[in-house]
N, C-alpha and C. Protein backbone atom coordinates (compact mmCIF):
# COMPACT_ATOMS: atom_id res chain seq x y z
N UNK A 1 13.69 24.62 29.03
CA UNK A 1 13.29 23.24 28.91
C UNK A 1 12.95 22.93 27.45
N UNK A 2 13.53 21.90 26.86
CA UNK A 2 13.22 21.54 25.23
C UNK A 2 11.74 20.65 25.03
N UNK A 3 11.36 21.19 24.26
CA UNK A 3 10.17 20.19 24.54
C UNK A 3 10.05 19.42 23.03
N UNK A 4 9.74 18.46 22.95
CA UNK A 4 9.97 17.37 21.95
C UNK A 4 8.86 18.26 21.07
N UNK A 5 9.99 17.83 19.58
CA UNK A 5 9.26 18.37 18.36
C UNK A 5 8.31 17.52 17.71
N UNK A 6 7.32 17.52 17.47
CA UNK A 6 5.81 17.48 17.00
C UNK A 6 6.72 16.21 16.06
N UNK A 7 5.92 15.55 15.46
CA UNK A 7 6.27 14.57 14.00
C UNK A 7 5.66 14.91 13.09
N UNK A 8 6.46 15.62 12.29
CA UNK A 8 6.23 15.56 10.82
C UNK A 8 5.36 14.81 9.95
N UNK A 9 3.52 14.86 9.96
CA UNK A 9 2.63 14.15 9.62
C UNK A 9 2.63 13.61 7.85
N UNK A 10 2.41 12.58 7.52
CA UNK A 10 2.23 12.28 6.35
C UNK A 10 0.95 11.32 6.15
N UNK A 11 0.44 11.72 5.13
CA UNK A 11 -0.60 10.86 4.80
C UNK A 11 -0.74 10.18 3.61
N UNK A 12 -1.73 9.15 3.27
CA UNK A 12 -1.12 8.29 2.26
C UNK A 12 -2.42 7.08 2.30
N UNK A 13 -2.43 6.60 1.55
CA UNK A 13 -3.42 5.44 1.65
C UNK A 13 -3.18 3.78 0.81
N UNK A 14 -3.11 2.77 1.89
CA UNK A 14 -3.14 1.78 1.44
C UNK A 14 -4.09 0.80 0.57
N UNK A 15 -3.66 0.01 -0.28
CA UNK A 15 -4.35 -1.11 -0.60
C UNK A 15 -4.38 -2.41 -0.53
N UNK A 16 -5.46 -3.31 -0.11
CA UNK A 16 -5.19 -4.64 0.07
C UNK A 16 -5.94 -5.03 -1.58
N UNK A 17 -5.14 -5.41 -2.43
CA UNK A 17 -5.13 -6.01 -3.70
C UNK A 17 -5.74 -7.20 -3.69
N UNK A 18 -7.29 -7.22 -4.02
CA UNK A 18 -7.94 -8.45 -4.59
C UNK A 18 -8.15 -8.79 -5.86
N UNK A 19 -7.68 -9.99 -5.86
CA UNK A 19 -7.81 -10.51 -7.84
C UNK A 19 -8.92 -11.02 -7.88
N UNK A 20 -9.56 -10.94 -9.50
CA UNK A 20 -10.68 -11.64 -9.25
C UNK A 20 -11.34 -12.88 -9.18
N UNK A 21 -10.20 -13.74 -8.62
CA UNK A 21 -11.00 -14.97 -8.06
C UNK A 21 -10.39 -14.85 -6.81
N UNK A 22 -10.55 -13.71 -5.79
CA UNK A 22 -10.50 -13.75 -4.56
C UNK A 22 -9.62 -14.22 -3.75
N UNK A 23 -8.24 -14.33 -4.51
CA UNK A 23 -6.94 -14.06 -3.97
C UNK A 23 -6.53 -12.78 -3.53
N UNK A 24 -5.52 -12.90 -2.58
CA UNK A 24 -4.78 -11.42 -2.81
C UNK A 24 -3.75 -11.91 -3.53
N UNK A 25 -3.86 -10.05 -4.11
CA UNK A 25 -2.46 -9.95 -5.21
C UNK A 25 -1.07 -9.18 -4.62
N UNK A 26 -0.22 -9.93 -4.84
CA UNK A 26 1.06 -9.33 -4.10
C UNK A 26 1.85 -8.76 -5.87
N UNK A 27 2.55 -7.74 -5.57
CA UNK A 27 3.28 -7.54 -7.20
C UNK A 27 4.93 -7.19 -5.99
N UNK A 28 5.58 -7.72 -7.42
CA UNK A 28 7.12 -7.42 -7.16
C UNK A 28 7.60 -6.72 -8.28
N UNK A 29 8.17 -5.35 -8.17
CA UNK A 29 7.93 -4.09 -9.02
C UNK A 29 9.55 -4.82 -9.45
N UNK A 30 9.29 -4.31 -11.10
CA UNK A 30 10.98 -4.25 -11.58
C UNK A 30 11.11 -2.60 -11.40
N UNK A 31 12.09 -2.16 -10.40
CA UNK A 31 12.44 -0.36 -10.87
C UNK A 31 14.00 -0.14 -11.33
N UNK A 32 14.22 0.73 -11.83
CA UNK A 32 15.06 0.37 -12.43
C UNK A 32 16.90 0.73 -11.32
N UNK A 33 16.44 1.34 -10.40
CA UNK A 33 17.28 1.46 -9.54
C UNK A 33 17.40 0.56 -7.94
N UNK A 34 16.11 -0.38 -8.08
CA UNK A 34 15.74 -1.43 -7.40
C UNK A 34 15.33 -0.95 -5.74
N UNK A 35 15.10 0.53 -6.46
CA UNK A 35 14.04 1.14 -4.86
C UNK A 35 13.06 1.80 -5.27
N UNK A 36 12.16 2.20 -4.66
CA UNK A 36 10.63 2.77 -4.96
C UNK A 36 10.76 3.49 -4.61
N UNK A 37 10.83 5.43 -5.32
CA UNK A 37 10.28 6.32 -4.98
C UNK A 37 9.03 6.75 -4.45
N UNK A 38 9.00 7.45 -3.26
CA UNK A 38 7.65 7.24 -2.53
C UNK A 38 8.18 8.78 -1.81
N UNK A 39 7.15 8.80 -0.92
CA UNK A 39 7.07 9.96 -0.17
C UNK A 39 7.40 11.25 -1.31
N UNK A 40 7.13 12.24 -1.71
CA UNK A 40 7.58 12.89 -2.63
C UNK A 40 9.16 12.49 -3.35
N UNK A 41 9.11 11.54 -3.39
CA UNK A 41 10.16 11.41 -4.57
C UNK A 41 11.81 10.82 -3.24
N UNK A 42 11.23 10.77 -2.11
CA UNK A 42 12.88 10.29 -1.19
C UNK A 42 12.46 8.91 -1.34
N UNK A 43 13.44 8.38 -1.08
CA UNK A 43 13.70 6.82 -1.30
C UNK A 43 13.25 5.89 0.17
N UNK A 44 12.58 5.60 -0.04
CA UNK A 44 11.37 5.27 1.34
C UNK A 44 11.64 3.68 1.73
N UNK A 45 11.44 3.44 0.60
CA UNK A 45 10.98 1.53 0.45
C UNK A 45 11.93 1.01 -0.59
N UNK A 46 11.96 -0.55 0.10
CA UNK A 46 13.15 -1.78 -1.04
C UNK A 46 11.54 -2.17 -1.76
N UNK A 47 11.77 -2.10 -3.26
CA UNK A 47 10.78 -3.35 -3.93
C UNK A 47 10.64 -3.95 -3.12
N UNK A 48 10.89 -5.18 -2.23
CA UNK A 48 10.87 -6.25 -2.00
C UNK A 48 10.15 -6.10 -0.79
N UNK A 49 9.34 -5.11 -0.43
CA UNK A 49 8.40 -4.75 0.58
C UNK A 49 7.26 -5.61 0.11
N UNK A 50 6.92 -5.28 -1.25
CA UNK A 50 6.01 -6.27 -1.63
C UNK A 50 4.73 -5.18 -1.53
N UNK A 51 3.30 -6.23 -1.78
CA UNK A 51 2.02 -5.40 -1.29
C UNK A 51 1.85 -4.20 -2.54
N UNK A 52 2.76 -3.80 -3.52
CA UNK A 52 2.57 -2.60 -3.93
C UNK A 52 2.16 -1.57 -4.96
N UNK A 53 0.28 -1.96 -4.21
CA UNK A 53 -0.35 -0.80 -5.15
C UNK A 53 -0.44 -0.18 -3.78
N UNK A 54 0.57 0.50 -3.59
CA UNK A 54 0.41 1.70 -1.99
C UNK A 54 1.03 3.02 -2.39
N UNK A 55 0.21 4.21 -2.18
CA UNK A 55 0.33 5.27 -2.60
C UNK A 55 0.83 5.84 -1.34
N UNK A 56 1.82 7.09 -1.74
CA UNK A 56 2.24 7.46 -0.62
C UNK A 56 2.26 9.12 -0.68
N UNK A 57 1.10 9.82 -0.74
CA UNK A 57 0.36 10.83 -1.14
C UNK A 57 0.74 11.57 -0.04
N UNK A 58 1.87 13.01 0.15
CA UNK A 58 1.89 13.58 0.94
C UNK A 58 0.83 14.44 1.12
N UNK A 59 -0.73 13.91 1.59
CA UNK A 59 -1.68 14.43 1.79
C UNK A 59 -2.71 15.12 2.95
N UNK A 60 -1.86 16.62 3.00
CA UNK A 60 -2.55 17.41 4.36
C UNK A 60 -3.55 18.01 4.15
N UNK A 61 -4.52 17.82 3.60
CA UNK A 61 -5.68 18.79 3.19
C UNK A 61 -6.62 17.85 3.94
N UNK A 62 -6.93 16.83 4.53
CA UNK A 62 -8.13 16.30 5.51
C UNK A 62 -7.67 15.01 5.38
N UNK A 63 -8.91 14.35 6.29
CA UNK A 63 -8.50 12.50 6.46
C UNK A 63 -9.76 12.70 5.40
N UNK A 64 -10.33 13.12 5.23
CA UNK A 64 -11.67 12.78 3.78
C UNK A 64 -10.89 11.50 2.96
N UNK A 65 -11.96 10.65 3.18
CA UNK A 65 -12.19 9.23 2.53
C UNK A 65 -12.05 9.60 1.15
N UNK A 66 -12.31 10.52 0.38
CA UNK A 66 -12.85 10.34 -1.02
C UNK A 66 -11.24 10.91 -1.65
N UNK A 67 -10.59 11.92 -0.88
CA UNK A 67 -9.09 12.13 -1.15
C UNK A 67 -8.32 10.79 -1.17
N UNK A 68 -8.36 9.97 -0.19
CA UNK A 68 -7.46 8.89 -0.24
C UNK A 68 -7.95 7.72 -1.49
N UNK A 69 -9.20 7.95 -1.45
CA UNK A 69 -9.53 6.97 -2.47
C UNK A 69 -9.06 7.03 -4.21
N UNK A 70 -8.91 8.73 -4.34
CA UNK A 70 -8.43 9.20 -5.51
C UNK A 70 -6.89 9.28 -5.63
N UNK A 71 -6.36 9.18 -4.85
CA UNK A 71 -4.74 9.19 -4.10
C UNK A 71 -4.49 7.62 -4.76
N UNK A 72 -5.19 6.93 -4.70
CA UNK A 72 -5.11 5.39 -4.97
C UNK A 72 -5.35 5.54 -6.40
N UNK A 73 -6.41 5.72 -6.88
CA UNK A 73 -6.54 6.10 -8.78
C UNK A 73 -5.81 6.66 -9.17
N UNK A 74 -5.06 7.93 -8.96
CA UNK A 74 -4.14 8.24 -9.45
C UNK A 74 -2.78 7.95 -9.61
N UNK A 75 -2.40 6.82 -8.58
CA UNK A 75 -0.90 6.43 -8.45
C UNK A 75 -0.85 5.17 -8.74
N UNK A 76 -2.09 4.17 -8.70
CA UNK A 76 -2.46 3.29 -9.59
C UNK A 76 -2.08 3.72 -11.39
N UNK A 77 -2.62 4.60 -11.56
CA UNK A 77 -2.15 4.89 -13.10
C UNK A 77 -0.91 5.70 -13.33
N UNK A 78 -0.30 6.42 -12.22
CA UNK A 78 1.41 6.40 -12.46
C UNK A 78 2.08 6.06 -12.24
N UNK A 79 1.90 4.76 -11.34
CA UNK A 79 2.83 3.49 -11.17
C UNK A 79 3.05 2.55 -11.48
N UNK A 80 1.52 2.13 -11.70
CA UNK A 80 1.26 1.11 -12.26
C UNK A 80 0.67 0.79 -14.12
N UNK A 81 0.99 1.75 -14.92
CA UNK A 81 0.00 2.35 -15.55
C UNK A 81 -1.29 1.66 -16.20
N UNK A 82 -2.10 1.53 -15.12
CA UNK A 82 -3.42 1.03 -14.93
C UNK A 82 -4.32 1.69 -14.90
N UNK A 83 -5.95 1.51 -15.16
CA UNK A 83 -6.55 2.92 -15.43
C UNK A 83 -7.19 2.37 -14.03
N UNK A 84 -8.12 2.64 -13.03
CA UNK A 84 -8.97 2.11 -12.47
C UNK A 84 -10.32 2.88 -12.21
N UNK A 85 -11.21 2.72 -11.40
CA UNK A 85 -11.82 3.83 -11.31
C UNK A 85 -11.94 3.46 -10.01
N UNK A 86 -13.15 4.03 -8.99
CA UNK A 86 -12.74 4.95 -7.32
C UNK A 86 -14.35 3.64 -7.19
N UNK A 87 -14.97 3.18 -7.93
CA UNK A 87 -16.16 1.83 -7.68
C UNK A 87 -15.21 0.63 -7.58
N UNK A 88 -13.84 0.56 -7.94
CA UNK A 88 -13.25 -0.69 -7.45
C UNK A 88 -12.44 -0.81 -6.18
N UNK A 89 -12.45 0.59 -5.35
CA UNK A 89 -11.53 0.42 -3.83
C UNK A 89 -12.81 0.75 -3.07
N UNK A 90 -12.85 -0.03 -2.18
CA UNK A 90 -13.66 -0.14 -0.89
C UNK A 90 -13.97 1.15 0.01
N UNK A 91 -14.65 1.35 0.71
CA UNK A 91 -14.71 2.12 1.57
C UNK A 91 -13.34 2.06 2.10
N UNK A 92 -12.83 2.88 3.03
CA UNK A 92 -11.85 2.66 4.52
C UNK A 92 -12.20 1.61 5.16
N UNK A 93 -11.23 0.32 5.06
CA UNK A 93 -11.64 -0.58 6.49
C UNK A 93 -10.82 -0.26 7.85
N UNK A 94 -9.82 0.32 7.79
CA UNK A 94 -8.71 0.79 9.02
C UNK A 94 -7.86 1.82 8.35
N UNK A 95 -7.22 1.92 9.70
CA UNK A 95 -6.11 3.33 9.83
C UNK A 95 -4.70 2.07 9.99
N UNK A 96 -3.78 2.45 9.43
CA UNK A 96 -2.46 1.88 10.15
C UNK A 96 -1.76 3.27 10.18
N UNK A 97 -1.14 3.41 11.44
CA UNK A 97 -0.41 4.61 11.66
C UNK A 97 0.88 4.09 12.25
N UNK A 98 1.83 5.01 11.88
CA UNK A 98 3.18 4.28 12.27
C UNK A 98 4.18 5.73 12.26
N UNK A 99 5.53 5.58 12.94
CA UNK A 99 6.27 6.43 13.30
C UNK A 99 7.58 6.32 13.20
N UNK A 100 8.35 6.66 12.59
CA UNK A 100 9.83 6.37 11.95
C UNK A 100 10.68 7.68 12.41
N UNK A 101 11.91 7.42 12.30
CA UNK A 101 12.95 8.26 12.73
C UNK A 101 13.67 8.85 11.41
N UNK A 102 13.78 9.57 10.49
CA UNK A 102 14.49 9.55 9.56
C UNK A 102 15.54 10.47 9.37
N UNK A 103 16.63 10.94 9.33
CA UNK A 103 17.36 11.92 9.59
C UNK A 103 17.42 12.64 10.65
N UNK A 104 17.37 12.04 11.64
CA UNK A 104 17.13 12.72 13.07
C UNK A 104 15.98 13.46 13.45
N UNK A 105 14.77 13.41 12.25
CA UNK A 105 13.19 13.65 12.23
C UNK A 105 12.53 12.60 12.78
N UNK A 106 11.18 12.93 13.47
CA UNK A 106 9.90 12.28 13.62
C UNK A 106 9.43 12.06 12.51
N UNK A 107 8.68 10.95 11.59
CA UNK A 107 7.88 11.13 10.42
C UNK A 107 6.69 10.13 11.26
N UNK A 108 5.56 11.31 11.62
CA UNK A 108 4.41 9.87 11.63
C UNK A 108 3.64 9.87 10.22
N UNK A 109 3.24 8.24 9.75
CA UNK A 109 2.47 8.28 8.77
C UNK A 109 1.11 7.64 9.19
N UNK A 110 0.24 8.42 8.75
CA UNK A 110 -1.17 7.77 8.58
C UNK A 110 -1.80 7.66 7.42
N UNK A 111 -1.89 5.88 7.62
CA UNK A 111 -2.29 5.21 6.34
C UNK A 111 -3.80 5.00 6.35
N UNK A 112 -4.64 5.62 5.19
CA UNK A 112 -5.67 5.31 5.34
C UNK A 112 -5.95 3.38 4.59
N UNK A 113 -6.72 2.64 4.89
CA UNK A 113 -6.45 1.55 4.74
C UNK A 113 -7.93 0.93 3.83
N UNK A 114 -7.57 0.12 2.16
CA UNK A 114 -8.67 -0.01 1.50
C UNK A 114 -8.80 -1.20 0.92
N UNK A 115 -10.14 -2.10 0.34
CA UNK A 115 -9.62 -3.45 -0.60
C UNK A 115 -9.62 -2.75 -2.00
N UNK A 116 -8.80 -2.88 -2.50
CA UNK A 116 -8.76 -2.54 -4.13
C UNK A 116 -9.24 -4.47 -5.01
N UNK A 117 -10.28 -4.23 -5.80
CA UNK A 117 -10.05 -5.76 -6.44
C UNK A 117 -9.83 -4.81 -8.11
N UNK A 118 -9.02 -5.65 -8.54
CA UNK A 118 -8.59 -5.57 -10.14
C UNK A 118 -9.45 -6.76 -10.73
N UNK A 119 -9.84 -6.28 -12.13
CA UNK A 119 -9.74 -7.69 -12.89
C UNK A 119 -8.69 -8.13 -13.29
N UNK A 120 -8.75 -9.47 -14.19
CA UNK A 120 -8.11 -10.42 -14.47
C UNK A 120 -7.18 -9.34 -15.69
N UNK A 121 -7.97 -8.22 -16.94
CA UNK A 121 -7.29 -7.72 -17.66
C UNK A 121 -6.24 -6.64 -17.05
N UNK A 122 -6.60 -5.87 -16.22
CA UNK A 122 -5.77 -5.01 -15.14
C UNK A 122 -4.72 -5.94 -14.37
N UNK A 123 -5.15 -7.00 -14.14
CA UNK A 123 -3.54 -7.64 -13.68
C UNK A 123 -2.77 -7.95 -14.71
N UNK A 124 -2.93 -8.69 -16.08
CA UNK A 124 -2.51 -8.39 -16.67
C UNK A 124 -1.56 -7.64 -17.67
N UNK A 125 -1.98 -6.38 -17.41
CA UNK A 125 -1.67 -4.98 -17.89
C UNK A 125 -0.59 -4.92 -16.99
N UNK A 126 -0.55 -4.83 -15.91
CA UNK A 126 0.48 -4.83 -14.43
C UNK A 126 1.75 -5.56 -15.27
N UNK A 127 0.68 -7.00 -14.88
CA UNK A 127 2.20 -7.80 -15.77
C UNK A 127 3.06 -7.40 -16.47
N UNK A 128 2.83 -6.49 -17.77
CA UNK A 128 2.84 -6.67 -19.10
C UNK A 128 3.68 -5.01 -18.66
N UNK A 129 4.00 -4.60 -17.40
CA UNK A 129 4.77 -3.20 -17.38
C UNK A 129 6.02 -3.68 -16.36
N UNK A 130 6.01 -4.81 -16.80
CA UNK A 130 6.93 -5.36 -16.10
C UNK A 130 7.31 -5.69 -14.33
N UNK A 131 5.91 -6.25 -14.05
CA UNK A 131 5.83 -6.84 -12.24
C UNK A 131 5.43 -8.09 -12.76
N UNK A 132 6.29 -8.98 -11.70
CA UNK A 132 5.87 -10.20 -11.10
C UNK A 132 4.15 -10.19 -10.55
N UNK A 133 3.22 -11.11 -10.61
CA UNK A 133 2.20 -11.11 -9.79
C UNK A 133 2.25 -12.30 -9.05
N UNK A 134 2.15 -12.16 -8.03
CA UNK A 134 1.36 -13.60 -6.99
C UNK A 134 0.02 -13.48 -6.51
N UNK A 135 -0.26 -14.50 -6.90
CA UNK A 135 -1.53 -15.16 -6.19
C UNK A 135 -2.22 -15.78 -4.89
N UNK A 136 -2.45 -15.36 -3.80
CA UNK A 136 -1.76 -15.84 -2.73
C UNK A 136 -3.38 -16.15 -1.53
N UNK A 137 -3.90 -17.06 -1.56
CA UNK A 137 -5.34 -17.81 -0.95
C UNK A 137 -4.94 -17.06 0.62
N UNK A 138 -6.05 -17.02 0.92
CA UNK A 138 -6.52 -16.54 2.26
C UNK A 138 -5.55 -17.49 3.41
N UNK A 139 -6.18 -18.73 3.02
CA UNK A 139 -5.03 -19.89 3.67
C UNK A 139 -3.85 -19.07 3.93
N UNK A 140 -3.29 -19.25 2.56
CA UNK A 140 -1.71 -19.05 2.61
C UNK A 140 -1.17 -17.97 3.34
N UNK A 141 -2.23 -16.76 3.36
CA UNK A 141 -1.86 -15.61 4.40
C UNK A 141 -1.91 -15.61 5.75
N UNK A 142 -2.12 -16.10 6.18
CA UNK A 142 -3.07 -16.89 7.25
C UNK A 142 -2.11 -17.76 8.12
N UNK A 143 -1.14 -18.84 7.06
CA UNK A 143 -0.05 -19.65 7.75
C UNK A 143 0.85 -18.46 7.72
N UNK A 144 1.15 -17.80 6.63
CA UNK A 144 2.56 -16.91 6.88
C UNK A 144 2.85 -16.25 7.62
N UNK A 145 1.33 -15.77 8.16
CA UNK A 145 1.54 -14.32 9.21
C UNK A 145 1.84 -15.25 10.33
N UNK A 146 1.28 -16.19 10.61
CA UNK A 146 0.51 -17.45 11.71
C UNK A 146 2.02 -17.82 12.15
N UNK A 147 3.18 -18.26 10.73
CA UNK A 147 4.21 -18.50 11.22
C UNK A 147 5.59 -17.14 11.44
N UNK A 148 5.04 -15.98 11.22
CA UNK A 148 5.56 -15.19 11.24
C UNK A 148 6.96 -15.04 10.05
N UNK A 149 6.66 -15.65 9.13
CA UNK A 149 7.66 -15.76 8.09
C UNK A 149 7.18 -14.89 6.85
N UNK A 150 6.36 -13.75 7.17
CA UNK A 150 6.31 -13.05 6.32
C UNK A 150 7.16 -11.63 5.88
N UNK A 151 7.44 -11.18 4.88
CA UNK A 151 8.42 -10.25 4.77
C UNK A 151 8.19 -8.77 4.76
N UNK A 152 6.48 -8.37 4.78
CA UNK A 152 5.97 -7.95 4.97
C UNK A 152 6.41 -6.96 5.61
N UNK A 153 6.14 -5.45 5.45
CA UNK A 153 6.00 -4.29 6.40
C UNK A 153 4.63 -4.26 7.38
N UNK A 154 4.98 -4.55 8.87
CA UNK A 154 4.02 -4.17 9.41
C UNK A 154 2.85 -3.71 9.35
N UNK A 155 2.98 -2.47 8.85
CA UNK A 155 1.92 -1.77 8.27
C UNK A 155 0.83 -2.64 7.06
N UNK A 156 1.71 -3.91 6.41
CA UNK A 156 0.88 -4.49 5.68
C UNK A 156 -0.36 -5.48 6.40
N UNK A 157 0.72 -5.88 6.97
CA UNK A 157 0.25 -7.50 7.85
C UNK A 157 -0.74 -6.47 8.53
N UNK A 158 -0.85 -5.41 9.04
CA UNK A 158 -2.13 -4.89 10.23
C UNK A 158 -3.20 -4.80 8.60
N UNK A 159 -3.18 -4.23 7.64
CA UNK A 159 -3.68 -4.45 6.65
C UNK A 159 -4.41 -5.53 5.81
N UNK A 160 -3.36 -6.55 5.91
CA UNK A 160 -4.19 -7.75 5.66
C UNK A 160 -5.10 -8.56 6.46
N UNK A 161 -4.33 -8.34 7.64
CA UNK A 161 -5.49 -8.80 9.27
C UNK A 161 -6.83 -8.04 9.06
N UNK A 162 -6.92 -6.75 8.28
CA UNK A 162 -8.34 -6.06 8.53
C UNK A 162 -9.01 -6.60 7.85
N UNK A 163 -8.16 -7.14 6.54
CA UNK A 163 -9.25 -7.97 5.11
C UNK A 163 -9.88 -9.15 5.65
N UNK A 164 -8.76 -9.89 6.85
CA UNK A 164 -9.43 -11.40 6.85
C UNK A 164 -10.34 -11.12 8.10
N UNK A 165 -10.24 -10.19 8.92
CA UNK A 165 -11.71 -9.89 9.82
C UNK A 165 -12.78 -9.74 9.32
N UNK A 166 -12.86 -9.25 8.11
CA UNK A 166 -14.07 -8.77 7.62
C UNK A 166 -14.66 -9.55 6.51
């Protein structure tokens, strides 16, 4: 009898990007092959996922809060090359966990889930490495999800739903 193979765990931790006048910040990455290396280096995500200061830290050493939080500082400054420090992402507000098929593999990922706020000079800096920024009012998130016309990965929208609960 075969018994179904386990899924291949990955861990990783999200950010919900606050600017500092209390927008969220959405960035649209220029890369130069117009996909985002993620997961150790396989080709995971289109730019156009959006949302992306999201680290994708193949991280099995514990769910410890303070790993994911540094998982975020560090890929913040090799992706973005931004300095930040671990007093500007939030505690954990949620988990988004999700499960993909990829090469005839299970991949589950568990996202640990955080608010990152930048200042005004750190978005900036973003800018200035070549991303688009948007600015985008609580409102406006609010109708998009509301009308379901967002382009969003799942995993975001459960993300941004945790920001506007709280």
């Amino acid at each position: 009898m075969n018994k179904e193979k386990e899924p291949l765990r990955r861990f990783g931790s999200l950010a919900v990007v606050i600017g500092p006048d209390g927008h969220f910040v959405f960035f649209n990455s220029h890369v130069e092959n117009g996909d985002k290396l993620d997961w150790n280096g396989e080709r995971f995500r289109s730019v156009s996922d959006n949302l992306e200061m999201i680290s994708g830290a193949n991280n099995k050493s514990s769910f410890n809060q303070e790993d994911f939080i540094s998982t975020l500082v560090r890929e913040t400054s090799e992706e973005r090359g931004v300095t930040i420090s671990p007093d500007q992402i939030s505690d954990r507000i949620g988990w988004s966990a999700t499960c993909q098929q990829r090469d005839g593999e299970a991949v589950a990922f568990d996202i640990s889930v955080h608010t990152m706020r930048l200042t005004q000079e750190q978005l900036d800096e973003i800018s200035r490495s070549g991303s688009t920024i948007t600015l985008i009012s609580k409102e406006e998130v609010l109708k998009a999800l509301d009308n379901n016309q967002s382009a969003f990965r799942p995993s975001v929208i459960k993300a941004i739903e945790m920001v506007l609960q709280n």
